[in-house]
Structures are given as structure tokens and as C-alpha cells.
N, C-alpha and C. Protein backbone atom coordinates (compact mmCIF):
# COMPACT_ATOMS: atom_id res chain seq x y z
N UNK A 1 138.86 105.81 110.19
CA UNK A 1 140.30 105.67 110.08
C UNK A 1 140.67 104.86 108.85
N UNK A 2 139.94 103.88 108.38
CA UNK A 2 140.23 103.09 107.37
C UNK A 2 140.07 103.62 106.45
N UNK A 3 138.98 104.72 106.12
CA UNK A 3 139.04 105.38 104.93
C UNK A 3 139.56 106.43 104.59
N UNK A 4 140.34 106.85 105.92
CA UNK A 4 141.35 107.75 105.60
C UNK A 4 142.55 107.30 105.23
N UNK A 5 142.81 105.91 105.62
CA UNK A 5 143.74 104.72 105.07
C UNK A 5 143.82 104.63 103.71
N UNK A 6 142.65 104.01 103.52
CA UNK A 6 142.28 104.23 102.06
C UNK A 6 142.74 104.95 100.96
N UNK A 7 142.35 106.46 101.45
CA UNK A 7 142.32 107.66 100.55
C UNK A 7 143.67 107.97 100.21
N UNK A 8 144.89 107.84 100.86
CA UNK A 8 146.41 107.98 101.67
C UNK A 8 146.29 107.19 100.48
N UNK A 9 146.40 105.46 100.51
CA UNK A 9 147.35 104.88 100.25
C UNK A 9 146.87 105.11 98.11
N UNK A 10 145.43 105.27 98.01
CA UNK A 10 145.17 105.61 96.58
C UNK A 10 146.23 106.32 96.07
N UNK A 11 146.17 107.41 97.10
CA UNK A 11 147.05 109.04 96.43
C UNK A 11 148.53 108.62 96.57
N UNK A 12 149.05 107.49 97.06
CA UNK A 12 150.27 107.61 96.98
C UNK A 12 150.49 106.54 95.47
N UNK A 13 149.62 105.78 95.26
CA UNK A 13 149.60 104.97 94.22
C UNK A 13 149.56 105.81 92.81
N UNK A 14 148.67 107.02 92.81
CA UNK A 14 148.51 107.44 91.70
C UNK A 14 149.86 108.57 91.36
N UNK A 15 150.50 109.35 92.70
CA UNK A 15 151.35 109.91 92.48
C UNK A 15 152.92 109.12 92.05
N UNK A 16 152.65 107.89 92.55
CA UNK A 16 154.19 107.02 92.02
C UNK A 16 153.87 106.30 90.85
N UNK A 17 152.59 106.23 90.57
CA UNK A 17 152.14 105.29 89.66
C UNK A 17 153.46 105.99 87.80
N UNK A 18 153.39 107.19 87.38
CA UNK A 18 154.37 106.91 86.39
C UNK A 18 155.66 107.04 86.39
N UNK A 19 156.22 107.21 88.14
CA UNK A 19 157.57 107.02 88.05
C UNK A 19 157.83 105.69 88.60
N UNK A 20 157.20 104.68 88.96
CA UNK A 20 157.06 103.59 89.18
C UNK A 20 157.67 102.93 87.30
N UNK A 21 156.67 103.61 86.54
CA UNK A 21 156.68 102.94 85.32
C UNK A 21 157.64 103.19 84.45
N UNK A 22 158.78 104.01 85.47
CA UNK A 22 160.29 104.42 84.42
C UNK A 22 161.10 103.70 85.45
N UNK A 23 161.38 103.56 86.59
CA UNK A 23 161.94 103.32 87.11
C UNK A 23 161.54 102.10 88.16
N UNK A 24 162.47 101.06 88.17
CA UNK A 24 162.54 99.79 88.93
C UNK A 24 162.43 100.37 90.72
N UNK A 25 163.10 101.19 90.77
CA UNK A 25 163.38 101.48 92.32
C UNK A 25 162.30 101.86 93.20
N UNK A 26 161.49 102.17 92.69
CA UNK A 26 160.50 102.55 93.38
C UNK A 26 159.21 101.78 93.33
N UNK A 27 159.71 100.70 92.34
CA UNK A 27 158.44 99.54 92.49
C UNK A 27 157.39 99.34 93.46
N UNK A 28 158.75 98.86 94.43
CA UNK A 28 158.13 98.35 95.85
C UNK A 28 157.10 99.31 96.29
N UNK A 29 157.42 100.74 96.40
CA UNK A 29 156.57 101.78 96.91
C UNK A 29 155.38 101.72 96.85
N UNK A 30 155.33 101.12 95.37
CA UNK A 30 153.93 101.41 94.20
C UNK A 30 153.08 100.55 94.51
N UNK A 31 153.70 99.60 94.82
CA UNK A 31 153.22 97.48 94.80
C UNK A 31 152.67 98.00 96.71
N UNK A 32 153.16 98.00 97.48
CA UNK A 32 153.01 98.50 98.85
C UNK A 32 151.53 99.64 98.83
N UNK A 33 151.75 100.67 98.24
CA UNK A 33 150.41 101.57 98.41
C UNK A 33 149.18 100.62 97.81
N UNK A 34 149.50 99.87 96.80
CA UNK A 34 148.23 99.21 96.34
C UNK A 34 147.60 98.50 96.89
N UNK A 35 148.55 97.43 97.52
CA UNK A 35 148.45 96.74 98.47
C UNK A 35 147.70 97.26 99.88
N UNK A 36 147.70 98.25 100.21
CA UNK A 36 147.29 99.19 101.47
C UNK A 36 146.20 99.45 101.05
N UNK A 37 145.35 99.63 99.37
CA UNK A 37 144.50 100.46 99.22
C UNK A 37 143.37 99.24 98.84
N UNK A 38 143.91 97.83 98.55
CA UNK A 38 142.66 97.00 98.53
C UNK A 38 142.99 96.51 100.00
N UNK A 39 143.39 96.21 101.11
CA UNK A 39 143.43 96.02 102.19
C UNK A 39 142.50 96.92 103.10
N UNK A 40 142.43 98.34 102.84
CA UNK A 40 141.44 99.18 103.48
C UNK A 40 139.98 98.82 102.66
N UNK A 41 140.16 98.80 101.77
CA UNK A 41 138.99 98.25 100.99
C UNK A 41 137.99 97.57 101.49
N UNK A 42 139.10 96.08 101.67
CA UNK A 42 138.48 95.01 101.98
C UNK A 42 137.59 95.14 103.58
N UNK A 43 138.87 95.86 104.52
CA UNK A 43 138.24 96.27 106.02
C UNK A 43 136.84 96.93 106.16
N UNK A 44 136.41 98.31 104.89
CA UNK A 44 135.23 98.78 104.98
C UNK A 44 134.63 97.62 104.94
N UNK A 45 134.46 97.06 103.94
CA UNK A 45 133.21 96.00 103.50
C UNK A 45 133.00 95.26 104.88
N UNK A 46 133.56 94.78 105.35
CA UNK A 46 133.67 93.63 106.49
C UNK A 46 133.06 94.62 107.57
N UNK A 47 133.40 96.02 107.73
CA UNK A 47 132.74 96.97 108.59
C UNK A 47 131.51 97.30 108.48
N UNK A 48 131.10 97.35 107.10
CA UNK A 48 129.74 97.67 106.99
C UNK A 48 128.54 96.63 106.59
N UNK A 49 129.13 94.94 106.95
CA UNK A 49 128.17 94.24 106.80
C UNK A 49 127.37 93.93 107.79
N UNK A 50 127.62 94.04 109.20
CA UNK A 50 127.20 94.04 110.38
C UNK A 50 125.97 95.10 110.29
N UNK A 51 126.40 96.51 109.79
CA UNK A 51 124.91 97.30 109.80
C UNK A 51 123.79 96.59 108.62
N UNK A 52 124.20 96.75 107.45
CA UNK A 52 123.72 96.62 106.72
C UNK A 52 123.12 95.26 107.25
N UNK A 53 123.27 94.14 107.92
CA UNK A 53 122.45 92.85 108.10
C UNK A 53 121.48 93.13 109.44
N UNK A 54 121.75 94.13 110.19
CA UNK A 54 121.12 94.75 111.82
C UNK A 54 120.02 95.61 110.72
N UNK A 55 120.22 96.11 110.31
CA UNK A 55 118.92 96.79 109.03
C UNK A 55 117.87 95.80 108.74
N UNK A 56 118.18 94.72 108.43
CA UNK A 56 117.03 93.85 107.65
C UNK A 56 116.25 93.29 108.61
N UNK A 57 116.84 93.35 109.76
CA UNK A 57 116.31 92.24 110.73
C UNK A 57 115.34 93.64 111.56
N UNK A 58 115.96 94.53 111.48
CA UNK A 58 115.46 95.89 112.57
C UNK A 58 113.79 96.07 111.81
N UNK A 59 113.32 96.05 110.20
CA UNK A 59 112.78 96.21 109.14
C UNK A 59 111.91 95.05 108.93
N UNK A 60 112.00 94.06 109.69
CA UNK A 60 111.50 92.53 109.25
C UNK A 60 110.10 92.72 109.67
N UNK A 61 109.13 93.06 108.32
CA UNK A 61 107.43 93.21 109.27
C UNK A 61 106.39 92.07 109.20
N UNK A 62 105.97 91.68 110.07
CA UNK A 62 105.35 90.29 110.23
C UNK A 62 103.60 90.77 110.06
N UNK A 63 103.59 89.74 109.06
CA UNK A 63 101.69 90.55 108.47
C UNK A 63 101.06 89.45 109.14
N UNK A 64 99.85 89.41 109.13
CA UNK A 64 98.58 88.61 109.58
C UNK A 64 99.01 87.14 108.67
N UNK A 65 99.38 87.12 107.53
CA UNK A 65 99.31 86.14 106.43
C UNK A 65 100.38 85.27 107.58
N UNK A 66 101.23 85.20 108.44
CA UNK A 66 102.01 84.76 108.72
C UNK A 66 101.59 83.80 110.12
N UNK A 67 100.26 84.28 110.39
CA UNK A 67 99.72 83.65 111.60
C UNK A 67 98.98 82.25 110.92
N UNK A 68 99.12 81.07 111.53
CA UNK A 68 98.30 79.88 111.20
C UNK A 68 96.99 80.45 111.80
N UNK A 69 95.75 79.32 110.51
CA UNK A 69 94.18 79.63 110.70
C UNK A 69 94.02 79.52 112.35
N UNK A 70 94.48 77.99 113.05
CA UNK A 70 94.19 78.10 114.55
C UNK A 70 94.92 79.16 115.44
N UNK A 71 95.77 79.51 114.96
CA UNK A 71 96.43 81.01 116.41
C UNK A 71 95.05 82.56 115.88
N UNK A 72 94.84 82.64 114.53
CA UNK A 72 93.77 83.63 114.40
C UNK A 72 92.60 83.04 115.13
N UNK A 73 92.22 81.85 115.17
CA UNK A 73 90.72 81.74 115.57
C UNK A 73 90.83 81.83 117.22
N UNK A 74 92.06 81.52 117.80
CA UNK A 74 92.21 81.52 119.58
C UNK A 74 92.28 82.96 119.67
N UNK A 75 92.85 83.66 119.07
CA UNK A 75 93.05 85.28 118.57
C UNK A 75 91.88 86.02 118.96
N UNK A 76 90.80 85.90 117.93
CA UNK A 76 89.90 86.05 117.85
C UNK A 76 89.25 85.87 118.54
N UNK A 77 89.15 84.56 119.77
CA UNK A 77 87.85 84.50 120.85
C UNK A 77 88.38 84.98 121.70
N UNK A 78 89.85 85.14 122.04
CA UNK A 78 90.20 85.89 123.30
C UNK A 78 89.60 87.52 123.34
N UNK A 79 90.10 88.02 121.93
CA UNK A 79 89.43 89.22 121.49
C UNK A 79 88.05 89.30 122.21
N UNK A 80 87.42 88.56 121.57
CA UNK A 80 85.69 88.54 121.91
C UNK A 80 85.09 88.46 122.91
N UNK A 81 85.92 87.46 123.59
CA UNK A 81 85.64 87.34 125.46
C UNK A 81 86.10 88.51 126.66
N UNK A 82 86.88 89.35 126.02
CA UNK A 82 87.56 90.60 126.66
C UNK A 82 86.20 91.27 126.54
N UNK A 83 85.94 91.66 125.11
CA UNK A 83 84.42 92.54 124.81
C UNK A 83 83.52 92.27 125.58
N UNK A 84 83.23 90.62 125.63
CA UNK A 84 81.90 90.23 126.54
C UNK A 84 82.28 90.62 127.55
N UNK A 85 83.39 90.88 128.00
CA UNK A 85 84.19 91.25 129.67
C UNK A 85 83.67 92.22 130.21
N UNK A 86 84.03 93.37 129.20
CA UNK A 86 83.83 95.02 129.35
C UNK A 86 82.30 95.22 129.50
N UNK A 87 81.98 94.39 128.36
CA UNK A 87 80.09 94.96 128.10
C UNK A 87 80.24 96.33 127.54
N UNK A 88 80.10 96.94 127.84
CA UNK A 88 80.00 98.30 126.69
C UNK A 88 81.54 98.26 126.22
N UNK A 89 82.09 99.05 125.05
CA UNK A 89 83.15 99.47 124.64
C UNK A 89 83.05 100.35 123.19
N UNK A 90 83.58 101.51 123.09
CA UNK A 90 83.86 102.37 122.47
C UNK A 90 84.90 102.00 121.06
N UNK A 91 83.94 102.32 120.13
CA UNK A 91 84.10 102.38 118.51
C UNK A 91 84.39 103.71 117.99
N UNK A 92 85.59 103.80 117.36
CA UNK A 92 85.98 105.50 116.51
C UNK A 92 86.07 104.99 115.23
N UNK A 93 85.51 106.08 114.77
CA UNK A 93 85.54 106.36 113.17
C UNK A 93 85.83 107.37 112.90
N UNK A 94 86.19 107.48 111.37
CA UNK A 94 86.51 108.91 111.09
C UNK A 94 85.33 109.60 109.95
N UNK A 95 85.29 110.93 110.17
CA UNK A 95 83.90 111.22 109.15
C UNK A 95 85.05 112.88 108.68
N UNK A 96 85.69 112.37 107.59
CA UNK A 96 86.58 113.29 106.78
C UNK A 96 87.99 113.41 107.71
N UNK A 97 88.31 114.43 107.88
CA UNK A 97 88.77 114.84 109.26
C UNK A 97 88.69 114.60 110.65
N UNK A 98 87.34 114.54 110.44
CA UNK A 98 86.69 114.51 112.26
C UNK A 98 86.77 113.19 112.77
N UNK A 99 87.43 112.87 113.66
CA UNK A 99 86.89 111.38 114.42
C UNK A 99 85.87 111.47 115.21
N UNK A 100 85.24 110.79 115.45
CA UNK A 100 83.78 110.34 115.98
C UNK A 100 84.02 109.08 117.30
N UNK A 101 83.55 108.63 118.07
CA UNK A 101 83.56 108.03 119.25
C UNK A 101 82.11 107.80 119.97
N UNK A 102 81.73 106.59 119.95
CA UNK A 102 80.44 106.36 120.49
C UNK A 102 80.42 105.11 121.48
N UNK A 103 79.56 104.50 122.05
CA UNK A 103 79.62 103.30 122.99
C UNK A 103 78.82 102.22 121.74
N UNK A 104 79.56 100.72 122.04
CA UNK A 104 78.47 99.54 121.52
C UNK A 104 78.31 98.63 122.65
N UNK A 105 77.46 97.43 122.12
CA UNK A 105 77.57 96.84 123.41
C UNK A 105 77.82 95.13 123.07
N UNK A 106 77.43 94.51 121.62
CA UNK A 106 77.33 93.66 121.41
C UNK A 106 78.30 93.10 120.10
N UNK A 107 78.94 91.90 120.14
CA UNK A 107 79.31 91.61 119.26
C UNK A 107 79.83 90.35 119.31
N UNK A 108 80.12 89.39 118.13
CA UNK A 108 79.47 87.77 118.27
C UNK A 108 80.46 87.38 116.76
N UNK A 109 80.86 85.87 117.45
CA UNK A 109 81.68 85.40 116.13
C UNK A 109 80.76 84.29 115.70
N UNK A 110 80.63 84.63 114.33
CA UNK A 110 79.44 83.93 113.54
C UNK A 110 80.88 82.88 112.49
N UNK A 111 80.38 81.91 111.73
CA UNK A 111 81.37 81.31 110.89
C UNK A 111 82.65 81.83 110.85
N UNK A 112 83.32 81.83 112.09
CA UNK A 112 84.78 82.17 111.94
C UNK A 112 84.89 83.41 111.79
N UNK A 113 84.14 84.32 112.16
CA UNK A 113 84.08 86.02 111.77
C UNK A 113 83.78 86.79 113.24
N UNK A 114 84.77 87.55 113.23
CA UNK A 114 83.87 88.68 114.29
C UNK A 114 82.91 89.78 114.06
N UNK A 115 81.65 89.80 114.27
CA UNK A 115 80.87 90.76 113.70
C UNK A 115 80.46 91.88 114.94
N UNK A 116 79.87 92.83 114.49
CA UNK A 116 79.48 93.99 115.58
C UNK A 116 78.40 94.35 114.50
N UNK A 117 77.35 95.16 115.25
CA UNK A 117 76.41 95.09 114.56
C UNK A 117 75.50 96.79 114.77
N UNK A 118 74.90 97.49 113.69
CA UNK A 118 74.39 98.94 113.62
C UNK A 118 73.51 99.18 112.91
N UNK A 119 72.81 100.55 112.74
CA UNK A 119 71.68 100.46 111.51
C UNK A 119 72.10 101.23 110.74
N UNK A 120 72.19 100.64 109.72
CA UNK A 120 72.54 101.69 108.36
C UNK A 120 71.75 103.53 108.32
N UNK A 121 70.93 103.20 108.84
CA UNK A 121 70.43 104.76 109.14
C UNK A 121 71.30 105.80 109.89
N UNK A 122 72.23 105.34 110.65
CA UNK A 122 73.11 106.04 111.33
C UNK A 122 74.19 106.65 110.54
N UNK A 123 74.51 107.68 111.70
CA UNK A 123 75.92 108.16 110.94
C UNK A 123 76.80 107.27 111.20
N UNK A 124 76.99 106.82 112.01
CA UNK A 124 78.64 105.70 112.30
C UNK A 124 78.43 104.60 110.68
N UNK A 125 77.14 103.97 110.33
CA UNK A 125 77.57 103.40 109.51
C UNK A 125 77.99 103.87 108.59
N UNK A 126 77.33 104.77 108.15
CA UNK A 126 77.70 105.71 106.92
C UNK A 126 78.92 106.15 107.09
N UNK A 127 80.17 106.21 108.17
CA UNK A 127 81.38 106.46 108.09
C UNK A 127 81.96 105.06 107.88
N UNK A 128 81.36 104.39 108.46
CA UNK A 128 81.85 102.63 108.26
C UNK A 128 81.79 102.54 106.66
N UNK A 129 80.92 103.22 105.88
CA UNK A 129 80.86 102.55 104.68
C UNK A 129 81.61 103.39 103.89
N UNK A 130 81.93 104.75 104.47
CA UNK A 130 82.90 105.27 103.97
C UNK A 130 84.34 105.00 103.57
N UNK A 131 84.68 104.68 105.08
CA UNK A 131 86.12 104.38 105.72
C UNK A 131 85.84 103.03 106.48
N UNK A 132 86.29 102.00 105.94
CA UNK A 132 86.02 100.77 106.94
C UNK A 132 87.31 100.69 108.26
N UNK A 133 87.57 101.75 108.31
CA UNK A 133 89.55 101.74 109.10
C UNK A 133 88.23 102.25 110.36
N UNK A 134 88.70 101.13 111.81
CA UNK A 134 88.32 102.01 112.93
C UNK A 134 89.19 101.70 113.96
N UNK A 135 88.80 102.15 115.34
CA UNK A 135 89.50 101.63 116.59
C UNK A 135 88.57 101.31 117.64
N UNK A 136 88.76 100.24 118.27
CA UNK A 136 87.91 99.94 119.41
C UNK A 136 88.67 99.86 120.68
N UNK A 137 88.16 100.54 121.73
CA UNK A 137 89.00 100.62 122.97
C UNK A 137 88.02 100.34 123.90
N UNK A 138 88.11 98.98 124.63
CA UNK A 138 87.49 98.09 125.69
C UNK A 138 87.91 98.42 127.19
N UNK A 139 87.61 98.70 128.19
CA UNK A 139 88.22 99.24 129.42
C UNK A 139 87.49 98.35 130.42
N UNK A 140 88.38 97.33 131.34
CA UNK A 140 87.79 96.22 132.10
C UNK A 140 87.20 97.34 133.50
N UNK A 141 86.46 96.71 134.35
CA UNK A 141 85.72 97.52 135.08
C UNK A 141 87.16 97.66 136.30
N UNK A 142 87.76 97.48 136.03
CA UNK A 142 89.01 97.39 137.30
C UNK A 142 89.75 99.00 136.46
N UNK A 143 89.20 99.34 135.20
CA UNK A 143 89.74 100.67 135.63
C UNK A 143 91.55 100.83 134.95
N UNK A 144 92.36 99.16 135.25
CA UNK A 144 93.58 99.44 135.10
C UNK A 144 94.09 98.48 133.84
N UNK A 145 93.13 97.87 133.23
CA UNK A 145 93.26 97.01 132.28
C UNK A 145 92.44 97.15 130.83
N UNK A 146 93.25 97.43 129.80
CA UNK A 146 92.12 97.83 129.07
C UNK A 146 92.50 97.48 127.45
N UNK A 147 91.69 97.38 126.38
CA UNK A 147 91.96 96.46 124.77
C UNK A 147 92.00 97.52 124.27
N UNK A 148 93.05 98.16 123.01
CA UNK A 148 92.52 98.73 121.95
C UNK A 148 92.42 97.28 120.87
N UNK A 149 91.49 97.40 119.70
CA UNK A 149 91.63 96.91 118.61
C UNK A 149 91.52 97.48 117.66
N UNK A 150 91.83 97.55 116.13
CA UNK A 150 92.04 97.86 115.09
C UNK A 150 92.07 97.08 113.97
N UNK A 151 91.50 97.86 113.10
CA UNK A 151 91.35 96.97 111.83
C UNK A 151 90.59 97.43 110.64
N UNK A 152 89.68 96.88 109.94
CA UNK A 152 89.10 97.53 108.67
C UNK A 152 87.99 96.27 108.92
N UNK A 153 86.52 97.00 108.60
CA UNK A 153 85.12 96.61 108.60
C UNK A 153 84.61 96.44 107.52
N UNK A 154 84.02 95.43 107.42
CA UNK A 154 83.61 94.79 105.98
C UNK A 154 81.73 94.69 106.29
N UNK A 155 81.20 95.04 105.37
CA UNK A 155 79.44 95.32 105.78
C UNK A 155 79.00 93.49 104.92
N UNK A 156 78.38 92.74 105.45
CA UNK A 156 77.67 91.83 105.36
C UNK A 156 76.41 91.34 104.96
N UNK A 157 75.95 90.94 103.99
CA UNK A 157 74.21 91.56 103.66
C UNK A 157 73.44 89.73 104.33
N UNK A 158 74.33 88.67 104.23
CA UNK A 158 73.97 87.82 104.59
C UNK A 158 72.90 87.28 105.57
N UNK A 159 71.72 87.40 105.07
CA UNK A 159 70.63 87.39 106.01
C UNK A 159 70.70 85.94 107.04
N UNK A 160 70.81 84.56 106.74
CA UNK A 160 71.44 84.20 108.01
C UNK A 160 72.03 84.57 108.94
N UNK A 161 73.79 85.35 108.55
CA UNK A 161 74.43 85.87 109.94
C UNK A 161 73.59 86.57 110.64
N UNK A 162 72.76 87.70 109.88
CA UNK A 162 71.90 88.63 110.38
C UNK A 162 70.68 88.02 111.55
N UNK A 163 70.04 86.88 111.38
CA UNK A 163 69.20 85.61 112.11
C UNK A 163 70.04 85.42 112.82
N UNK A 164 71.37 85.05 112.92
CA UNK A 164 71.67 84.35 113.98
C UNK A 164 72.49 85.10 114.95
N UNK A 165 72.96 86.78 114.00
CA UNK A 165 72.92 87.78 115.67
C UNK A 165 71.96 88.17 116.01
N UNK A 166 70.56 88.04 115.61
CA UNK A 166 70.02 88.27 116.54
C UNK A 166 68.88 87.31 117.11
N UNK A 167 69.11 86.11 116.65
CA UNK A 167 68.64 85.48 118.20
C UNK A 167 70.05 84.77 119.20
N UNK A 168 70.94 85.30 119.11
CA UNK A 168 71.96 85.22 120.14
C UNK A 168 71.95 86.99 121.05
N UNK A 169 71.09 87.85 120.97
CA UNK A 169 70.68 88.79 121.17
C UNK A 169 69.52 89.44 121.00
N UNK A 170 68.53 88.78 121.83
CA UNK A 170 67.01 89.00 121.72
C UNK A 170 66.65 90.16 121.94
N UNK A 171 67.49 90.76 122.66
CA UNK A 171 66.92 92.38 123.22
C UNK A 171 67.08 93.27 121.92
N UNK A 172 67.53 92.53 121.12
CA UNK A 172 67.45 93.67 119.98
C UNK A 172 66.37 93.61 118.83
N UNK A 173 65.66 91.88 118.87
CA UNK A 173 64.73 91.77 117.92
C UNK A 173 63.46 92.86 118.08
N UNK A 174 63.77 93.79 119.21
CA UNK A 174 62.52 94.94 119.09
C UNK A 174 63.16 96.37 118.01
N UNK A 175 64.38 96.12 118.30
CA UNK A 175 64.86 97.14 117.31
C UNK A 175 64.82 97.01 115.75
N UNK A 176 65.36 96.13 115.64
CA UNK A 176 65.71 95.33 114.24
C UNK A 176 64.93 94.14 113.62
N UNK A 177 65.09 94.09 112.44
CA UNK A 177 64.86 92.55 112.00
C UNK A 177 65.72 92.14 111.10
N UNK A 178 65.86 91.03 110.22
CA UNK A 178 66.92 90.59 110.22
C UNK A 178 66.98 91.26 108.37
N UNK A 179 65.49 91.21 107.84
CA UNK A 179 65.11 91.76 106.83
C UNK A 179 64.77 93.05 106.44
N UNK A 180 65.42 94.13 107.29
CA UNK A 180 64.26 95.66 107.56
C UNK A 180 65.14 96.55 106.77
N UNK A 181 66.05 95.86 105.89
CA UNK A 181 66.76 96.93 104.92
C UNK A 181 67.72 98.13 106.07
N UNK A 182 67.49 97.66 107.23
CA UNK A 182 68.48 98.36 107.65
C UNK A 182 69.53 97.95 108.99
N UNK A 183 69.22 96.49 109.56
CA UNK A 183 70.04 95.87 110.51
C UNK A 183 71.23 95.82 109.30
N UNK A 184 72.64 96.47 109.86
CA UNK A 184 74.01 95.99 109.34
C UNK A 184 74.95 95.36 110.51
N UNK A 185 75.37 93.83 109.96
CA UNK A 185 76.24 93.51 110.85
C UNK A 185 77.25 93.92 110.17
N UNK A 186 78.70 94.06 110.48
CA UNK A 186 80.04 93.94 109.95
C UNK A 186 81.04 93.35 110.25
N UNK A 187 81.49 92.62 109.67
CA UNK A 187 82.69 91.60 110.82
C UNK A 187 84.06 92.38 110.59
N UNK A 188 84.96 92.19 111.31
CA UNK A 188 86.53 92.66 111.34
C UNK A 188 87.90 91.92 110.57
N UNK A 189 88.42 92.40 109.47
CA UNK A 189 89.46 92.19 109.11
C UNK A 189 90.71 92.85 109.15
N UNK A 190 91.88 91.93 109.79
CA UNK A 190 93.15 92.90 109.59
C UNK A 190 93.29 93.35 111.03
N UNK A 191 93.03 92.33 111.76
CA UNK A 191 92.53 93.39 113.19
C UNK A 191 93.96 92.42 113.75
N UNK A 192 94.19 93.65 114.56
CA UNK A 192 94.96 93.91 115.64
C UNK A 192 95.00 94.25 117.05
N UNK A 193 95.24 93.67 118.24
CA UNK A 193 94.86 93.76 119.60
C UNK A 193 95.39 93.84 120.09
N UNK A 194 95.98 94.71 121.29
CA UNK A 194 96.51 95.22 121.86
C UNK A 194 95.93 95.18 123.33
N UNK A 195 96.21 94.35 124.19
CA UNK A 195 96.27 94.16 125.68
C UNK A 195 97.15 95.36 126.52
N UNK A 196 96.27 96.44 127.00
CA UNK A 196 97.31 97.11 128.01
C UNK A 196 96.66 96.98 129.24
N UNK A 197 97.86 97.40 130.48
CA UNK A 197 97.56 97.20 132.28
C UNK A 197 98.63 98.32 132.34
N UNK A 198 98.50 98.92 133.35
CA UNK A 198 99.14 99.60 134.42
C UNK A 198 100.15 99.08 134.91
N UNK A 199 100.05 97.75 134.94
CA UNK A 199 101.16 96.77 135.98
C UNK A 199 101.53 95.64 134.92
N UNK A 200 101.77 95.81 133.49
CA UNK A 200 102.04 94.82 132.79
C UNK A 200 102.44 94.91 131.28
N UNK A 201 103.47 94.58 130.69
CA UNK A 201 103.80 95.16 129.26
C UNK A 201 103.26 94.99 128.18
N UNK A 202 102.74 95.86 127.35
CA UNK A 202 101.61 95.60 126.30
C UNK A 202 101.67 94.23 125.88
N UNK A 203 100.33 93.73 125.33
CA UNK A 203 100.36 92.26 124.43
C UNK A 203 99.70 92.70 123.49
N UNK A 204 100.61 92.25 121.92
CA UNK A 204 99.52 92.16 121.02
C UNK A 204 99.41 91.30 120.27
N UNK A 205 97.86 91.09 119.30
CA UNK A 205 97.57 89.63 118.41
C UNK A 205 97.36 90.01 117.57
N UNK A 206 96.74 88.95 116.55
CA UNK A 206 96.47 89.81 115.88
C UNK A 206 95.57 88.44 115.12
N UNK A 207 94.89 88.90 114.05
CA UNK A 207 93.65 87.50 113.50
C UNK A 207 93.14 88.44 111.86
């Protein structure tokens, strides 16, 4: 309505505008439409600052950089203690097109890092080293409670971390060693967690 206000009071301004400028009598007319046409003016603006400020706030995206070091590191072990929860949980990757989906079982926060751990001989790593983007989906044994996480995998050559997942996991020193050119741990960056239930509204973190 206002900018049909608007449009009205322009067109009456421009049509009196040069008999305005011969004649006194019709001043008022002239002075009146103008008057009408920054008055509608002014009403849009005041109308459209309400969206335009519901925009920025609707748009406002909150990155990882925004979390303090201690809410990532509580982040992070809650993460980890869900995993130890489940005991097995399912890792996807992508290999071109194709996503891929397999079971792991172990994984351990070394210096402030979450790592999970594979042999470079495999295909999953070789998509890991492709594409470090994966998803992990944890499912508690109740069936109705269950983690996705997400994030991007970073490969580690650090032969300490490598020592110290695996004597925090002995059952694997028959598989691996810490030196065999092919134990890869990888820890998680950028990760994101996602708490779902059946009976409860998603939670997510993030570290």
C-alpha cells in the first residue's frame, strides 16, 4: 500500500511540477504530493529494516573457532566415552562416488587429539587419504540412542602416538607394530556430534 502511495503521490508531483512553476495556485498541490512521496519513502525503509535485520541473525553461522580450548576438550571426551559405550561403531567414506561403510572398534585421545586407528594396506585408508571427509554413526546397545559424528581425518606418522595406541590396546600388538610402515592412526578435525534418541531432541557439539 505504501508503495502504491508512493508511486501516486511521485506522478502527481511530476504532472503539476511545471504548472506549479507558472502558477502560485497550485503550489500547495505540488508542496503536498512531495511531501506524500518522501513520507511513503521514509515508511518503506522503516518496513524493510525488520527483515533485512531477521536475515542476519537467521544467517549467523557459528564455526568451531568460536568454542573455548576447555568446552572442545569436554567435547571431545564425551565424544569418546559414547564410542567406548557402543564398542563397535561404523565409519563411511567415500571412494569417488561410492560410499563405503565398515565396523571399527577402537579409538583413544592421545595429546588432546582423537585418534582411530587402520592399516594403510586397506582400502578405507586409501579413501581416508584420498578424502579425509567421513561419518561415524555409534548406536548404544538400547537400540534407541545413537551418535553420528563428522569431520575431516588427518593421517599421523608420529611413532610415539603410534606406541601409545597401542599399548592402551594390546590386542592389537599381534596385528601391528608401531614401526611396520603400515599401522595408521588418524585423529579428527572439524568434528561435529550429534546426539540422537527416540525420546529426546537432537544434541550437538562440536571440538
Amino acid at each position: 500500500m505504501k508503495k502504491v502511495l508512493f508511486a501516486f503521490a511521485a506522478l502527481i508531483a511530476l504532472t503539476f511540477g511545471r504548472v506549479c512553476s507558472r502558477s502560485a495556485k497550485f503550489k500547495h498541490v505540488w508542496l503536498c504530493s512531495c511531501l506524500l512521496a518522501v513520507l511513503a519513502a521514509c515508511g518503506n525503509k522503516q518496513a524493510a529494516a525488520p527483515e533485512t535485520e531477521s536475515s542476519e541473525v537467521t544467517n549467523e553461522v557459528v564455526t568451531n573457532d568460536t568454542i573455548s580450548k576447555e568446552m572442545k576438550e569436554t567435547n571431545m571426551q564425551e565424544v569418546q566415552a559414547y564410542l567406548k559405550e557402543c564398542g563397535a561403531f561404523f565409519i563411511a567414506t567415500a571412494d569417488s562416488d561410492q560410499p563405503h561403510v565398515r565396523p571399527f572398534g577402537v579409538s583413544e585421545i592421545i595429546d588432546g587429539r582423537l585418534y582411530i586407528m587402520t592399516g594403510k594396506v586397506k582400502d578405507v585408508y586409501k579413501q581416508m587419504a584420498a578424502n579425509g571427509k567421513f561419518e561415524i554413526c555409534a548406536l548404544k546397545k538400547s537400540g534407541s540412542e545413537w551418535m553420528r559424528l563428522s569431520g575431516t581425518l588427518v593421517n599421523d606418522e608420529a611413532l610415539a602416538v603410534k606406541e601409545e595406541f597401542l599399548n592402551r590396546n594390546e590386542s592389537l600388538k599381534s596385528m601391528y607394530k608401531a614401526d611396520d610402515d603400515n599401522m595408521a592412526v588418524l585423529y579428527i578435525t572439524n568434528a561435529t556430534a550429534r546426539f540422537c534418541s527416540f525420546s529426546a531432541p537432537e544434541r550437538k557439539v562440536s571440538f
